[in-house]
N, C-alpha and C. Protein backbone atom coordinates (compact mmCIF):
# COMPACT_ATOMS: atom_id res chain seq x y z
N UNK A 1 28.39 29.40 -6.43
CA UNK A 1 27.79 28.85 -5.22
C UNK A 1 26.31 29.22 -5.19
N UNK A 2 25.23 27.96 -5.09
CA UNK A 2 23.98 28.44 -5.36
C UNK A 2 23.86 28.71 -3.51
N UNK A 3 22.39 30.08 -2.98
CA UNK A 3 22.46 29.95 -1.83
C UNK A 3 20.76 29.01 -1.85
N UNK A 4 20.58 28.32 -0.99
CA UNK A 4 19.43 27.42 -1.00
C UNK A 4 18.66 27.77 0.73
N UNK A 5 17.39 28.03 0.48
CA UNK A 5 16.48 28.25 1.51
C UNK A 5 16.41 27.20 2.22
N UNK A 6 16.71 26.92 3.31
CA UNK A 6 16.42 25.28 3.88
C UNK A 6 15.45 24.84 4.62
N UNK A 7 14.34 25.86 4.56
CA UNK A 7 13.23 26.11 5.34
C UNK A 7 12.91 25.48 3.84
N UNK A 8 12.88 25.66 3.07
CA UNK A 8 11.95 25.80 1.96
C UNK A 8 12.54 24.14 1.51
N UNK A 9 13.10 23.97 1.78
CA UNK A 9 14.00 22.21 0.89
C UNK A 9 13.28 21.69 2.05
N UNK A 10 13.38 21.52 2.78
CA UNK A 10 12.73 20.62 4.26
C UNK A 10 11.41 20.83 4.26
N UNK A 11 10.39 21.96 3.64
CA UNK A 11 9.00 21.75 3.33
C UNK A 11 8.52 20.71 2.16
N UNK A 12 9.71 21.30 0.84
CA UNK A 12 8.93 20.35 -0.09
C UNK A 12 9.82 19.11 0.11
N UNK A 13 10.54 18.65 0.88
CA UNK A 13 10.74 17.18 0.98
C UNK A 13 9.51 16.62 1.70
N UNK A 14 9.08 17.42 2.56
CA UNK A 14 7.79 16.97 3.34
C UNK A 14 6.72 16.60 2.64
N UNK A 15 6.39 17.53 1.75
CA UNK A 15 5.28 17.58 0.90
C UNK A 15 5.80 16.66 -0.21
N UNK A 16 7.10 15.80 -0.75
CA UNK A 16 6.71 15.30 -1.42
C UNK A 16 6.96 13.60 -0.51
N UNK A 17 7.44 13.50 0.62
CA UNK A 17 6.50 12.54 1.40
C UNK A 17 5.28 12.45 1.91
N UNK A 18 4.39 13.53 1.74
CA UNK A 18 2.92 13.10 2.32
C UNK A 18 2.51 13.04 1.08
N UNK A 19 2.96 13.42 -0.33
CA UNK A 19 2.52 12.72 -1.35
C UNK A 19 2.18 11.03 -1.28
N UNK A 20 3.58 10.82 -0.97
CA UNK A 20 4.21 9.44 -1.47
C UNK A 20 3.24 8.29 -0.56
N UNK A 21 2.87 8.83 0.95
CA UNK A 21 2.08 8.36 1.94
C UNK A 21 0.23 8.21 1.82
N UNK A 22 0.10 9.27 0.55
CA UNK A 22 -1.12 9.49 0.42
C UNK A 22 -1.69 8.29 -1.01
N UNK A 23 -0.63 8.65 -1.60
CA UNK A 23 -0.97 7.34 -3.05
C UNK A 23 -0.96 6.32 -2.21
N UNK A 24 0.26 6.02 -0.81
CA UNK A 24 -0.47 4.32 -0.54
C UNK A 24 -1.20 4.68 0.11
N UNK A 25 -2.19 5.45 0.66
CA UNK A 25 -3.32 5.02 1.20
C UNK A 25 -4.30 5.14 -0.05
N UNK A 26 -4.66 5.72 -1.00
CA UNK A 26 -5.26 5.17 -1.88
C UNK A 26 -5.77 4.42 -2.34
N UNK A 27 -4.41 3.43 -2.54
CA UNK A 27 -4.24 2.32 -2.91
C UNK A 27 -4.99 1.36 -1.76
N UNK A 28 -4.19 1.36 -0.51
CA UNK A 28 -5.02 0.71 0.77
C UNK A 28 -6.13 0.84 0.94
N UNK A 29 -6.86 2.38 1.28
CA UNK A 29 -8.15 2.23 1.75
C UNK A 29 -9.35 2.87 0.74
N UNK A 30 -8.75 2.97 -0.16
CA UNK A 30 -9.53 3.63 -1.38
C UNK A 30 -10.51 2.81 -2.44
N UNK A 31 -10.81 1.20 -1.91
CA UNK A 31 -11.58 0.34 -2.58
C UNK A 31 -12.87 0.08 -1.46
N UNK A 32 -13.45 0.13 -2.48
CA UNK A 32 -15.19 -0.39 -1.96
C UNK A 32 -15.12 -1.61 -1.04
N UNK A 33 -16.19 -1.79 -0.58
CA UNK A 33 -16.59 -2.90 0.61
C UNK A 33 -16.83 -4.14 -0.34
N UNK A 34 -17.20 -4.08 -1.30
CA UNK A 34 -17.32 -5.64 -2.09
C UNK A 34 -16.06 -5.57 -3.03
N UNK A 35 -15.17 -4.60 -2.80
CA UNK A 35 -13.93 -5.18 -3.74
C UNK A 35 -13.09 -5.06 -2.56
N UNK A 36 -12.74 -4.99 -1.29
CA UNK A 36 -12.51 -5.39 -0.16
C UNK A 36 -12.82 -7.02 0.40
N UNK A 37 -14.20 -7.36 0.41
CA UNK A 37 -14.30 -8.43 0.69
C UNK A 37 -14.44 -9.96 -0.82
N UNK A 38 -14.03 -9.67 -1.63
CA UNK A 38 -13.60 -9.94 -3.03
C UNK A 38 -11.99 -10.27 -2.97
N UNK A 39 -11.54 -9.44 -2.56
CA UNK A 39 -10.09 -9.80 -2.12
C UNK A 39 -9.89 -10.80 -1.10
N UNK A 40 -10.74 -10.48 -0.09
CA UNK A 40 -10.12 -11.35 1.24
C UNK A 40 -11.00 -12.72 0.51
N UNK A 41 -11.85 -13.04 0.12
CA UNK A 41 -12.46 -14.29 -0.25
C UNK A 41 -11.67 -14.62 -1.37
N UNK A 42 -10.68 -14.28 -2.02
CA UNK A 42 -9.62 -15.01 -2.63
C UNK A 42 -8.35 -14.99 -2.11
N UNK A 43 -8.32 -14.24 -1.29
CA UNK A 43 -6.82 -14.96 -0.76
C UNK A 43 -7.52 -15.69 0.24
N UNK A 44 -8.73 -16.27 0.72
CA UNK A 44 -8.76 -17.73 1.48
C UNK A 44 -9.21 -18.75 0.92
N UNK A 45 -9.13 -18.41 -0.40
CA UNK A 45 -9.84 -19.39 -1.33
C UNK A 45 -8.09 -19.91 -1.56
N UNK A 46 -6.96 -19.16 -2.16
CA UNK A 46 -5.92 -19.54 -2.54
C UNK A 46 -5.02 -20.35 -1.64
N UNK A 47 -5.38 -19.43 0.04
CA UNK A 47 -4.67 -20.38 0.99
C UNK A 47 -4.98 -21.64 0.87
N UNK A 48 -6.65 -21.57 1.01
CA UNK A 48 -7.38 -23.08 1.19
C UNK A 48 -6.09 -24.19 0.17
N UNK A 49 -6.76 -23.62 -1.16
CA UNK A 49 -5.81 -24.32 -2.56
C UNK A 49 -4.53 -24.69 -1.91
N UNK A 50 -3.27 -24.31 -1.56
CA UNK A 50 -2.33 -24.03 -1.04
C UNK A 50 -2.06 -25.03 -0.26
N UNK A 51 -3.33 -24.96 0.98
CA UNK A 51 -2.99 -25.63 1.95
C UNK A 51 -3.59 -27.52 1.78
N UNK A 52 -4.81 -27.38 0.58
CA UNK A 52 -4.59 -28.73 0.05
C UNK A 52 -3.77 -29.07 -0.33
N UNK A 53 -2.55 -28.89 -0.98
CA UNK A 53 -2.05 -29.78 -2.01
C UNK A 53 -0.56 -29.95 -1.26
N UNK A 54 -0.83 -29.39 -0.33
CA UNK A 54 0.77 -29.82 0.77
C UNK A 54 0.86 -30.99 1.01
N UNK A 55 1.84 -31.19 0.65
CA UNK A 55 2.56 -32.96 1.18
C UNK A 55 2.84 -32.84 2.89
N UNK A 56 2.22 -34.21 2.94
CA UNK A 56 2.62 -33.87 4.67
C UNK A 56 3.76 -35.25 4.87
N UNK A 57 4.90 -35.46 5.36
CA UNK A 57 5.47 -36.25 5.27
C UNK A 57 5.14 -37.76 6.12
């Protein structure tokens, strides 16, 4: 029978969710202002595309 600290299991589960929370913000807010607005000017470039080529009945 192993004995297990549960103070100590309930910290590093914590710590390895504010890991997991911190890579996506990274990911989210971790790009520059012209590769920010680089993004949003292609996804309205793609909607635009998108929204031409819809059949309207």
């Amino acid at each position: 029978m192993t004995v297990v600290n549960l103070n100590k299991a309930r910290k590093a589960r914590a710590r390895e969710a504010a890991k997991s929370l911190a890579a996506e913000n990274r990911v989210a807010f971790g790009r520059t202002k012209s590769e920010k607005t680089k993004a949003q000017a292609d996804a309205t470039r793609l909607a635009r595309q998108l929204d031409g080529k819809r059949l309207e009945p």
